[in-house]
C-alpha atoms as a PDB file:
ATOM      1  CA  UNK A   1      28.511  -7.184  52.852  1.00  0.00           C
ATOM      2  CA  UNK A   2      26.065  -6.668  55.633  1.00  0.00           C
ATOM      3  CA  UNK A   3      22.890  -9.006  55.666  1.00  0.00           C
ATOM      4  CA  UNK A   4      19.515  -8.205  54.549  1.00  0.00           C
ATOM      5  CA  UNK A   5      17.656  -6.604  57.736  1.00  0.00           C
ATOM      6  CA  UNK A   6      14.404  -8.347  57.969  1.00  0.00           C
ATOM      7  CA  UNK A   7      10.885  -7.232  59.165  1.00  0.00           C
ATOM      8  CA  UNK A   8      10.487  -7.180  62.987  1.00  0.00           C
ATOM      9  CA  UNK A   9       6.939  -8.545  64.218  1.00  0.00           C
ATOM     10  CA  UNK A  10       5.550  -6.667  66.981  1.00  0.00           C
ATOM     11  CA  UNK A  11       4.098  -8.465  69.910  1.00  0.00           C
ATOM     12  CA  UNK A  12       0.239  -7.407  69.596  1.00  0.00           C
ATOM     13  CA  UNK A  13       0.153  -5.468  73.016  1.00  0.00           C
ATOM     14  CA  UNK A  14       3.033  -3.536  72.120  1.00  0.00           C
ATOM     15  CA  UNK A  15       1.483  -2.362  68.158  1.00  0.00           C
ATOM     16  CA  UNK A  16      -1.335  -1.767  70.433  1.00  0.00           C
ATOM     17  CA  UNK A  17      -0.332   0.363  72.943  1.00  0.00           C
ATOM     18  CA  UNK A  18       1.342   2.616  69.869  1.00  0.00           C
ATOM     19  CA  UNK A  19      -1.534   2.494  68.383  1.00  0.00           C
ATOM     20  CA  UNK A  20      -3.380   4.078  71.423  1.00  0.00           C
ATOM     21  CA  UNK A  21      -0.832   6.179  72.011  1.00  0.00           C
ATOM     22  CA  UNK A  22      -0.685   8.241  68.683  1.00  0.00           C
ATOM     23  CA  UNK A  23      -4.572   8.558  68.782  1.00  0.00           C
ATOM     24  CA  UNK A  24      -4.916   6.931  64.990  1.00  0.00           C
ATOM     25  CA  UNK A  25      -2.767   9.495  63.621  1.00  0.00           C
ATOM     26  CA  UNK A  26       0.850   9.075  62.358  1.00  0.00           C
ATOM     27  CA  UNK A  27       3.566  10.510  65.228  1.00  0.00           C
ATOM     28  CA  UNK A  28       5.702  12.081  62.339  1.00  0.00           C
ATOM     29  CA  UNK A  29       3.723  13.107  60.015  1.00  0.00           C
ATOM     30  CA  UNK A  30       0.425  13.760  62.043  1.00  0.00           C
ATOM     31  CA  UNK A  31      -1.882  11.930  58.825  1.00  0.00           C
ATOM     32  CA  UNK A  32      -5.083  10.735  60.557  1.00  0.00           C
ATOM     33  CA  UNK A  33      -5.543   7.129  59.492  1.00  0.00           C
ATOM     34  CA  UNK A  34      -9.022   8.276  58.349  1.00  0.00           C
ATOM     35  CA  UNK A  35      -7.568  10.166  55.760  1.00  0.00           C
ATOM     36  CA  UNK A  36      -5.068   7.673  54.507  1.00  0.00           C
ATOM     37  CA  UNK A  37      -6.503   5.073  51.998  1.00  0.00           C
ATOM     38  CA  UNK A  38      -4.387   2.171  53.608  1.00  0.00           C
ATOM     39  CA  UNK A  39      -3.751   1.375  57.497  1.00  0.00           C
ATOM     40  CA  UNK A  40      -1.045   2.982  58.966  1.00  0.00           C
ATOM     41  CA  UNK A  41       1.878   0.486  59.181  1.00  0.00           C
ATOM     42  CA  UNK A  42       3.479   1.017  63.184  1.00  0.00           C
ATOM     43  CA  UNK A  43       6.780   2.158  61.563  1.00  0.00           C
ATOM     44  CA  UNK A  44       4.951   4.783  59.769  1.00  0.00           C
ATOM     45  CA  UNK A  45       3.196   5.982  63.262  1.00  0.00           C
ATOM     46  CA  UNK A  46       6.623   5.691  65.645  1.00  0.00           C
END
């Protein structure tokens, strides 16, 4: 059985700089993060 994969932390320049780049809006889905209740999570926006 393959292990668990485990949550990755992002250095803070890097979850900035995607941050930046997507303009506060979530690269897939396009969801502003002023519409969505809860902060986008940088998984959700790359």
């Amino acid at each position: 059985m393959a292990p668990a994969r485990g949550l990755v932390k992002l250095p803070s320049n890097t979850r900035e700089l995607v941050q930046r780049r997507a303009q506060g809006a979530c690269e897939y889905c396009h969801l502003p993060q002023d519409a969505s209740i809860l902060p986008h999570q940088v998984d959700h926006i790359i």
